[in-house]
N, C-alpha and C. Protein backbone atom coordinates (compact mmCIF):
# COMPACT_ATOMS: atom_id res chain seq x y z
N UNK A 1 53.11 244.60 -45.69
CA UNK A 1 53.50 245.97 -45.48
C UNK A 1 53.58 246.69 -46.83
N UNK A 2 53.03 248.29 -47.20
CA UNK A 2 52.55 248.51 -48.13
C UNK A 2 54.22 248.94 -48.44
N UNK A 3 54.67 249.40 -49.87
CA UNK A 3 55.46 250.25 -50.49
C UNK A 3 55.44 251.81 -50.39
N UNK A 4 56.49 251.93 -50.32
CA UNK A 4 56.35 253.78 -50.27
C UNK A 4 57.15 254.23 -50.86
N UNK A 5 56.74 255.27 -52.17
CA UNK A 5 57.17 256.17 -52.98
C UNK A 5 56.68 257.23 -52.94
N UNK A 6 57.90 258.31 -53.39
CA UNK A 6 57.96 259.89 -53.29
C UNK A 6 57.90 260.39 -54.69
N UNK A 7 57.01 261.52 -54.90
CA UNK A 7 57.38 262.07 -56.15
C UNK A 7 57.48 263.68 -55.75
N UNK A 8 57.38 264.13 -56.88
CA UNK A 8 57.21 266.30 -57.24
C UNK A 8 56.56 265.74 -58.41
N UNK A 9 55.14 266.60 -58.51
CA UNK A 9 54.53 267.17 -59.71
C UNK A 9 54.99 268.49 -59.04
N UNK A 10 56.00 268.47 -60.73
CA UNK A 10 56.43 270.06 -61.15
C UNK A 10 54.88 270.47 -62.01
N UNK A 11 54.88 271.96 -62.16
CA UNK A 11 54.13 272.63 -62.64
C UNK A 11 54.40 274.47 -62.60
N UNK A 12 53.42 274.44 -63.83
CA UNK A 12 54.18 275.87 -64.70
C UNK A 12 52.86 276.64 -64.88
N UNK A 13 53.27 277.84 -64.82
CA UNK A 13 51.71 279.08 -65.53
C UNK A 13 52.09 279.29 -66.46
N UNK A 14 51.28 279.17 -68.11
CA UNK A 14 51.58 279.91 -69.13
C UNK A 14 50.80 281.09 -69.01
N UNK A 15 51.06 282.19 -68.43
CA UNK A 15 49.51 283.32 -68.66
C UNK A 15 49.05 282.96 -67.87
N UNK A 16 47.65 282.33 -67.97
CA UNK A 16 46.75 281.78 -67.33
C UNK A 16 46.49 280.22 -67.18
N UNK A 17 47.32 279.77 -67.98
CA UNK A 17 47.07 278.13 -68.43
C UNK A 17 47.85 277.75 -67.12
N UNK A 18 47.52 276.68 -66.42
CA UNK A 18 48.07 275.36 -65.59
C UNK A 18 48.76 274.21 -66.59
N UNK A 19 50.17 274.23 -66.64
CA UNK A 19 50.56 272.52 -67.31
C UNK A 19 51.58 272.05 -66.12
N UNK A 20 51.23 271.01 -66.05
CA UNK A 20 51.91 270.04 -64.94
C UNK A 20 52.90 269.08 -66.13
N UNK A 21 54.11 268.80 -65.50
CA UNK A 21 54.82 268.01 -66.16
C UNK A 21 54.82 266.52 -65.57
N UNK A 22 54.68 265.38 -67.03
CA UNK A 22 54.52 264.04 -66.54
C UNK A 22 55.96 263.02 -67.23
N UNK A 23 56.06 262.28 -67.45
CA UNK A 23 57.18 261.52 -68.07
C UNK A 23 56.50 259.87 -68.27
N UNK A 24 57.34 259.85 -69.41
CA UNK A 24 56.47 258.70 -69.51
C UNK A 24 57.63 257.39 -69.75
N UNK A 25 56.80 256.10 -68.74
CA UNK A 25 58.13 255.20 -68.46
C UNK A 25 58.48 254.57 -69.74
N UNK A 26 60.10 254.11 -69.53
CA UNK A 26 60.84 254.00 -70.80
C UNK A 26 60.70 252.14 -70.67
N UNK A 27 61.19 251.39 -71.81
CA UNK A 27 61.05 250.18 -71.73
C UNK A 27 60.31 249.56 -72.84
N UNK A 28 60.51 248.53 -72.95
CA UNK A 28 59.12 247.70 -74.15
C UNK A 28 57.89 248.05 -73.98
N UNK A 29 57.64 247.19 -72.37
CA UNK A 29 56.14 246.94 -71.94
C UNK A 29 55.60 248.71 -72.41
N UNK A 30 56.75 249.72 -71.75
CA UNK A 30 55.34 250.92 -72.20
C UNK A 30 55.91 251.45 -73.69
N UNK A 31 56.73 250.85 -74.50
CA UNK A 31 56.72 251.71 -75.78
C UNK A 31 55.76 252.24 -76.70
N UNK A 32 54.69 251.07 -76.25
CA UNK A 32 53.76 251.48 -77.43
C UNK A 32 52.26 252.01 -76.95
N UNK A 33 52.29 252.12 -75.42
CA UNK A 33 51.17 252.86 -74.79
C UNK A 33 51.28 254.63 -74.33
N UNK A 34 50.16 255.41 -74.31
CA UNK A 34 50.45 256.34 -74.32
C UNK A 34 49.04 257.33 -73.21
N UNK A 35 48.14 257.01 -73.50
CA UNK A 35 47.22 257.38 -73.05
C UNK A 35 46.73 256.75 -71.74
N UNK A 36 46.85 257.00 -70.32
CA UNK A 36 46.55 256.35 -69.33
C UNK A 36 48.30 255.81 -68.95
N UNK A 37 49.28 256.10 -69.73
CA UNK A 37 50.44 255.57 -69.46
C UNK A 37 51.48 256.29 -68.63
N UNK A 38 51.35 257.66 -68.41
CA UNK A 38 52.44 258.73 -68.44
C UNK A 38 52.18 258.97 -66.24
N UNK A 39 52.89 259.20 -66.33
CA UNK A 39 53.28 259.40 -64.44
C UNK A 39 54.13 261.07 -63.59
N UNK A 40 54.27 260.90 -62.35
CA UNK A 40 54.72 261.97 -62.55
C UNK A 40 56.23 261.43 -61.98
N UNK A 41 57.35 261.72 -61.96
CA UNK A 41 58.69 261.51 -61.29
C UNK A 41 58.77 261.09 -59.85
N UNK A 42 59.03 259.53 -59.75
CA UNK A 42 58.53 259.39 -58.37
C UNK A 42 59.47 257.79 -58.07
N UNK A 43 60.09 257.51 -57.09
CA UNK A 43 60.76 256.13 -57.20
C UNK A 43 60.62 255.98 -55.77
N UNK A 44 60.29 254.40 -55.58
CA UNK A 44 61.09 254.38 -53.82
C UNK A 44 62.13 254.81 -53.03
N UNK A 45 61.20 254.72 -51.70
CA UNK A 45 62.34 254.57 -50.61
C UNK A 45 62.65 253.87 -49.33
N UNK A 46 63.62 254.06 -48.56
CA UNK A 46 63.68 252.92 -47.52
C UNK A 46 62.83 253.08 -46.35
N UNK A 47 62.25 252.61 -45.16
CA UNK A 47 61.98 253.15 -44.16
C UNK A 47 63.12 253.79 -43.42
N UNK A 48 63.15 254.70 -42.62
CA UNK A 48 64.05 255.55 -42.20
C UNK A 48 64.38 257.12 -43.05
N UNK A 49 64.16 256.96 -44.30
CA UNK A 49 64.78 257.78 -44.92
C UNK A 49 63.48 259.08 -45.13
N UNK A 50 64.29 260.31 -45.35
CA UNK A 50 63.34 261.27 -45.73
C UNK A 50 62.15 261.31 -46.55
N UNK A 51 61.33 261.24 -46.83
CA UNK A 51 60.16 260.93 -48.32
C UNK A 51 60.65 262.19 -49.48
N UNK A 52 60.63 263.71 -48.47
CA UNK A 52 61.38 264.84 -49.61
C UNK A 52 62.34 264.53 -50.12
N UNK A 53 63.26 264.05 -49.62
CA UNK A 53 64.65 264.36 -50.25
C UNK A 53 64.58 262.50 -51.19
N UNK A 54 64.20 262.02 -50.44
CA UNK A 54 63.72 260.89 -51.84
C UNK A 54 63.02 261.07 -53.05
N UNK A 55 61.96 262.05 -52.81
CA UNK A 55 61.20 262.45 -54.19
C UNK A 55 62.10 263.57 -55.12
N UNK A 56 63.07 264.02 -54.28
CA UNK A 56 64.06 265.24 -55.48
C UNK A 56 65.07 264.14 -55.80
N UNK A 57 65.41 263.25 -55.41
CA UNK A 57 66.38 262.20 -56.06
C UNK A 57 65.82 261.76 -57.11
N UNK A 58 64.71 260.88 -56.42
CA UNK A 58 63.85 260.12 -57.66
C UNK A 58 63.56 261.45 -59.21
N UNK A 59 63.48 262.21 -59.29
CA UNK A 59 63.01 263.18 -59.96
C UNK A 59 64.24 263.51 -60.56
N UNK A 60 65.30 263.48 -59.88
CA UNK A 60 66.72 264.21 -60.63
C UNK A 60 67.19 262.15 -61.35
N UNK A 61 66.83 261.50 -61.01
CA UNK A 61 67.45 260.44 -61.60
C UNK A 61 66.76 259.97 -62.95
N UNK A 62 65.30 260.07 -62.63
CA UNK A 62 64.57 260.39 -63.78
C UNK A 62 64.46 261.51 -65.03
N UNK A 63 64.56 262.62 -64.49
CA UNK A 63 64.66 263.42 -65.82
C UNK A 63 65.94 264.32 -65.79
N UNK A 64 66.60 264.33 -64.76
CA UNK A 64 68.30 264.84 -64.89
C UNK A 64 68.36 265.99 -64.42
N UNK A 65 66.93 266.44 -63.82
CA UNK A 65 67.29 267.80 -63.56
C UNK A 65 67.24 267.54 -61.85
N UNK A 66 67.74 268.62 -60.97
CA UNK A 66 67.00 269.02 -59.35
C UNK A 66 65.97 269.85 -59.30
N UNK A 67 64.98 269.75 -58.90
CA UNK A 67 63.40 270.62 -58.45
C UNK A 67 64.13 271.78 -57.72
N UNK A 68 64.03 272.87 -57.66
CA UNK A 68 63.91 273.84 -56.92
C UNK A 68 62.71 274.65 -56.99
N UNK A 69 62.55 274.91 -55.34
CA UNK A 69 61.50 275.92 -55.65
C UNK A 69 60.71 275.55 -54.01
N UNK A 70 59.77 276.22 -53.84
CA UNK A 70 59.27 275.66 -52.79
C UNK A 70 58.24 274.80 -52.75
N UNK A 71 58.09 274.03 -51.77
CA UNK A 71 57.14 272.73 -52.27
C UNK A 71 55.86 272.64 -51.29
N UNK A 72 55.00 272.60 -52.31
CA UNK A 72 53.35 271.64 -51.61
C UNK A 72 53.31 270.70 -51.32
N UNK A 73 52.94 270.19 -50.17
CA UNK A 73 52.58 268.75 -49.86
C UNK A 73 50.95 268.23 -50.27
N UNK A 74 51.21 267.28 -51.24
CA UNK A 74 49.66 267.06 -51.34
C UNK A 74 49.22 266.17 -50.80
N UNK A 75 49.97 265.44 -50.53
CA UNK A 75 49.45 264.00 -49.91
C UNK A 75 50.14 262.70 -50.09
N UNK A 76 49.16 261.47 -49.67
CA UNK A 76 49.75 260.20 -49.83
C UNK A 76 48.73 259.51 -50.59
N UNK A 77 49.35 258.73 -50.97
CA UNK A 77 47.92 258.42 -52.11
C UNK A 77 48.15 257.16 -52.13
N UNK A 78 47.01 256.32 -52.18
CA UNK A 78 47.27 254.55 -52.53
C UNK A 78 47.08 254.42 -53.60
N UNK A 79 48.53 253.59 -54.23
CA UNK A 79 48.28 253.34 -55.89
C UNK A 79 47.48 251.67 -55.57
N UNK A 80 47.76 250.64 -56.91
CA UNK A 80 47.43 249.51 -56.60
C UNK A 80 48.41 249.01 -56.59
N UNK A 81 48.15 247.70 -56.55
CA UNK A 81 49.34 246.67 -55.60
C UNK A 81 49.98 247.34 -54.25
N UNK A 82 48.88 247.50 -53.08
CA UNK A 82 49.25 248.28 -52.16
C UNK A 82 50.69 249.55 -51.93
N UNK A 83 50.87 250.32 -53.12
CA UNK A 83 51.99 251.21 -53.32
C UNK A 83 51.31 252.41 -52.45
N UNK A 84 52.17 253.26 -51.42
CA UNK A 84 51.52 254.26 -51.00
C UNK A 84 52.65 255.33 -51.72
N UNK A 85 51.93 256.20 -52.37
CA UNK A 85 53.08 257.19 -52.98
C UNK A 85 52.84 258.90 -52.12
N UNK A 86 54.24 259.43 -51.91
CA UNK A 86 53.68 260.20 -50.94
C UNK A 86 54.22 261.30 -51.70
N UNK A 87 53.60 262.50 -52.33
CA UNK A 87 54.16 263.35 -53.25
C UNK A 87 54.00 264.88 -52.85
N UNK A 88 54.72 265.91 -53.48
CA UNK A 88 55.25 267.41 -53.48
C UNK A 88 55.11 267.86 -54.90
N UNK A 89 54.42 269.13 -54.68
CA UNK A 89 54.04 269.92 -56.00
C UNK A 89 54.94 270.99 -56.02
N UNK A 90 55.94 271.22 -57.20
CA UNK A 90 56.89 272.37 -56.80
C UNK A 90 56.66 273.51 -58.04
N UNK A 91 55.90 274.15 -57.78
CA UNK A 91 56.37 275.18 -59.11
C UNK A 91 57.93 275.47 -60.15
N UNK A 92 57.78 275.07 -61.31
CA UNK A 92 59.21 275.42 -61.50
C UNK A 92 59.05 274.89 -63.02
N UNK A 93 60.53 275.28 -63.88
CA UNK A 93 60.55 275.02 -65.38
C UNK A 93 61.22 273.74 -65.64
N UNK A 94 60.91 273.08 -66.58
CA UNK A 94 62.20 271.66 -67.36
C UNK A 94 62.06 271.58 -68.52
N UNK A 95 62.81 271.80 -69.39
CA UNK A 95 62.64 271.63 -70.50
C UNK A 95 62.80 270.18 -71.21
N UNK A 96 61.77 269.65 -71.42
CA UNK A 96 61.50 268.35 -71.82
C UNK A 96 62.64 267.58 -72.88
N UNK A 97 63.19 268.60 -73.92
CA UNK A 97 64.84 268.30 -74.58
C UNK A 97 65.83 267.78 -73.87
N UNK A 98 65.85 268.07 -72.64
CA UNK A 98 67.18 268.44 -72.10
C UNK A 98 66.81 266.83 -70.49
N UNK A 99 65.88 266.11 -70.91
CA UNK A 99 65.70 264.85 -70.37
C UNK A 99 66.89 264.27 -70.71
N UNK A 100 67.31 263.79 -69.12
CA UNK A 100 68.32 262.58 -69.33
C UNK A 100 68.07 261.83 -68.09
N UNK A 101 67.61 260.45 -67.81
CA UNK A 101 67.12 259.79 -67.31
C UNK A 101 68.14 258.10 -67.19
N UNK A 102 68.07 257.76 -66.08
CA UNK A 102 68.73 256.54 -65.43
C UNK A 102 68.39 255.36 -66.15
N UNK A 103 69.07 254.16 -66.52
CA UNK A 103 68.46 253.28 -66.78
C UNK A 103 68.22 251.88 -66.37
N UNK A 104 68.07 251.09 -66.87
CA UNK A 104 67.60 249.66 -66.18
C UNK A 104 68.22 248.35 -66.93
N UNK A 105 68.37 247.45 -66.64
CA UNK A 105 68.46 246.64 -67.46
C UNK A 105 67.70 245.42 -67.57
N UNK A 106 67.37 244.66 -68.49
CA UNK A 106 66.07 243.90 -68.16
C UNK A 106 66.34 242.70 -69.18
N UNK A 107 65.93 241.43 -69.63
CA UNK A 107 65.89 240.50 -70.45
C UNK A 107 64.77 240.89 -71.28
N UNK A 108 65.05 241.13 -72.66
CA UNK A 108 64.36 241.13 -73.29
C UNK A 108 64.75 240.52 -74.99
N UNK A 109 63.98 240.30 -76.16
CA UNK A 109 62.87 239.62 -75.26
C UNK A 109 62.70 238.45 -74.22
N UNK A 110 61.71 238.58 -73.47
CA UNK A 110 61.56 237.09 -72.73
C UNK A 110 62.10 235.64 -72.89
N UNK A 111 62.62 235.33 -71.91
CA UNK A 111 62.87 234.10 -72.41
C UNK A 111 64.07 233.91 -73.92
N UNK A 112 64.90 235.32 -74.03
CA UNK A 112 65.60 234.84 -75.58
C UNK A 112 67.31 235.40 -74.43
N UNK A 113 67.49 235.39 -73.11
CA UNK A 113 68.71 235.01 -72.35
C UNK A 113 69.59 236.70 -73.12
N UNK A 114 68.85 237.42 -73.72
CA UNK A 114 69.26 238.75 -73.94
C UNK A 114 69.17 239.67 -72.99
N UNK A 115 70.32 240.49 -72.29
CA UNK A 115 69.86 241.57 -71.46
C UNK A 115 70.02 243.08 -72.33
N UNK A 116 68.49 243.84 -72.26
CA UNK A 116 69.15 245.08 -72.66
C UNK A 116 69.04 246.36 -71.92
N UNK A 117 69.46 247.55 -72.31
CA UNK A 117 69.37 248.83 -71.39
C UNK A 117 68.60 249.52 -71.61
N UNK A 118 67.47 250.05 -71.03
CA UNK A 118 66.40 250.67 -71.20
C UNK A 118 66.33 252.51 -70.36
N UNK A 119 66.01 253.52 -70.60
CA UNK A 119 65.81 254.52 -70.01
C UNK A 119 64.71 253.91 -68.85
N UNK A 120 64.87 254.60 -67.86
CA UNK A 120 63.45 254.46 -66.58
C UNK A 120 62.20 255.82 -67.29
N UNK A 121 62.72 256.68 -67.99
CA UNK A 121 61.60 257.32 -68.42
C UNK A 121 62.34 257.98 -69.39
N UNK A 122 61.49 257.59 -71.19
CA UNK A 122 62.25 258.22 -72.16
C UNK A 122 61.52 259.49 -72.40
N UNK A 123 59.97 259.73 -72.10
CA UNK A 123 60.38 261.30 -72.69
C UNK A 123 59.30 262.24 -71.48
N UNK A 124 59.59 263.32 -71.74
CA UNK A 124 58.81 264.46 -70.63
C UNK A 124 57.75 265.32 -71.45
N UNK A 125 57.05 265.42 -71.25
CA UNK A 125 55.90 266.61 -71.65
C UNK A 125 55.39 267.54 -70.68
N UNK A 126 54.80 268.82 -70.81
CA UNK A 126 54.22 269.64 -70.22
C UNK A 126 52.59 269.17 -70.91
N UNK A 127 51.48 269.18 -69.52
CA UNK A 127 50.37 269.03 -70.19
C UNK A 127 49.67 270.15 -69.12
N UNK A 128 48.31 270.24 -69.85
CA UNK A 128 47.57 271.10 -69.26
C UNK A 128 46.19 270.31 -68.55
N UNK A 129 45.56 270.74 -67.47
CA UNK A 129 45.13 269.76 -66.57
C UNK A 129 44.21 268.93 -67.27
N UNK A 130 43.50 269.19 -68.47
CA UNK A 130 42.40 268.37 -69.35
C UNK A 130 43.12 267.00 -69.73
N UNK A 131 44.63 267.43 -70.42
CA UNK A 131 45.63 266.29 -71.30
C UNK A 131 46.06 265.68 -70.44
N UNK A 132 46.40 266.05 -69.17
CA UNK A 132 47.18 265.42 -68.08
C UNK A 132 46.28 264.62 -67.38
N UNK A 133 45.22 264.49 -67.83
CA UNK A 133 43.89 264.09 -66.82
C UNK A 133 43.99 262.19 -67.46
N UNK A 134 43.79 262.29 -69.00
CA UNK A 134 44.33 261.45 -70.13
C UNK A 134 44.98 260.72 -69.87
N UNK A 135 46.44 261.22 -69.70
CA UNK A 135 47.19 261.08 -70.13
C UNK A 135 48.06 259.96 -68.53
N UNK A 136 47.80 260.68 -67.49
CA UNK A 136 48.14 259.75 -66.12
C UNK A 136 48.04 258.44 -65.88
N UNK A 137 48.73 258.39 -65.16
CA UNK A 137 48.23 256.52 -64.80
C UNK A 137 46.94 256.82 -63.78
N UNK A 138 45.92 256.00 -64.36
CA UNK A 138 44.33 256.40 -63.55
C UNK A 138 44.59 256.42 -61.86
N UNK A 139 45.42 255.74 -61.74
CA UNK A 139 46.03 255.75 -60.01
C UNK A 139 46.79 256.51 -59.11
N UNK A 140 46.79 258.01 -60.10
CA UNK A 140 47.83 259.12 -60.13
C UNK A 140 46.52 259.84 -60.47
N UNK A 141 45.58 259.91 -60.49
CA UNK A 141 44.49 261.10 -61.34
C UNK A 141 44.06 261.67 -59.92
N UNK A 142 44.18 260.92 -58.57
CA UNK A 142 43.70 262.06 -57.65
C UNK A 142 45.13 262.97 -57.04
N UNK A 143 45.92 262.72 -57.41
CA UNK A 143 47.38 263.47 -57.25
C UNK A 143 46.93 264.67 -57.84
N UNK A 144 46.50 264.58 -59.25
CA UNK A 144 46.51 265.75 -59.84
C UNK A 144 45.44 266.56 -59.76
N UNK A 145 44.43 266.03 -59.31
CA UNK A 145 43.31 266.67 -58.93
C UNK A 145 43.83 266.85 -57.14
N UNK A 146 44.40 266.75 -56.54
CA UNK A 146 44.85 268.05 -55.17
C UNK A 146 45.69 268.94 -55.19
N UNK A 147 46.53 268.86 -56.65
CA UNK A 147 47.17 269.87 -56.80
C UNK A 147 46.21 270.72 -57.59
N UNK A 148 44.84 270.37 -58.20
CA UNK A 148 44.49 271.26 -58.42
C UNK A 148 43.47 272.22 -57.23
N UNK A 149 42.82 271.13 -56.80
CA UNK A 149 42.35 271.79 -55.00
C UNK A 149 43.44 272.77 -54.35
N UNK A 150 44.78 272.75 -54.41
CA UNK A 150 45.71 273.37 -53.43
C UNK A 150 45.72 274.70 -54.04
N UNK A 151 45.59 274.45 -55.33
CA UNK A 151 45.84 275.94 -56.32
C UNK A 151 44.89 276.50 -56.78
N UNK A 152 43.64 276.09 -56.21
CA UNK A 152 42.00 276.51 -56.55
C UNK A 152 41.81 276.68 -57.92
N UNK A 153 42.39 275.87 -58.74
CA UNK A 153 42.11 275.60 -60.22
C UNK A 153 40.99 274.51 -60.51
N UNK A 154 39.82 274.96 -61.31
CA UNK A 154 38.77 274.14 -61.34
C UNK A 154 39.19 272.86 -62.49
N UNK A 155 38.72 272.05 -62.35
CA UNK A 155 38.90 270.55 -62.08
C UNK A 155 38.79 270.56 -63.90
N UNK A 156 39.81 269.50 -64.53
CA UNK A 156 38.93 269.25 -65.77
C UNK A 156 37.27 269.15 -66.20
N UNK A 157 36.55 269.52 -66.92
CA UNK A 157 35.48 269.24 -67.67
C UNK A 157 35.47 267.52 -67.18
């Protein structure tokens, strides 16, 4: 039976520019990756439970803020390791400073019987659909390409 996670790609107009906001997960394994690394705010949930109101949790636990605004449904998307992520595009602002995010605790390093505390996502950026294209986990790149279908914004180069 597959997994199911909720997210919000938030997103902003500068003028004319499209930047979608991504976050990028906190921890060892991703400290030192960056490109192909970054996601959008999105955590499980149970069966029974709402998928919306799971994806504004997941999103407020991750970067500290609540989404307001009204929301797009873009879809469900299969990540790998059979994950189905089912996500909402909300127009709206965050200021990437003002990240404060949940954390985890984990053994590290391996095998040395140390536990330490890690952010679930240490930092936020605004990108614009070319950088954000980059910059996603490749299993998240058709997420962002239906939010750009929904908003008739032509597709990265």
């Amino acid at each position: 039976m597959p997994q199911h996670s909720a997210g919000i790609l938030l997103y902003r107009r500068q003028g004319p520019q499209l930047e979608v906001l991504l976050v990028h997960p906190g921890g060892p394994f991703w400290a030192k990756k960056d490109d192909g690394a970054w996601t959008i705010p999105k955590g499980g949930y149970l069966p029974g439970e709402d998928a919306f109101a799971a994806a504004k949790r997941e999103f407020e636990e991750e970067t500290g803020s609540r989404p307001e605004g009204e929301a797009l449904a873009l879809g469900s998307f299969r990540q790998s390791s059979a994950k189905i992520v089912t996500v909402w595009a909300i127009e709206g602002g965050f200021d990437p400073s003002a990240l404060l995010s949940n954390t985890f605790s984990m053994e590290w390093p391996p095998g040395s019987g140390r536990n330490g505390q890690f952010p679930e996502v240490d930092r936020a950026a605004w990108f614009t659909p070319d950088a954000a294209g980059r910059k996603i986990l490749k299993g998240q790149r058709p997420i962002l390409a239906a939010l750009l279908r929904q908003l008739a914004v032509p597709p990265p180069a």
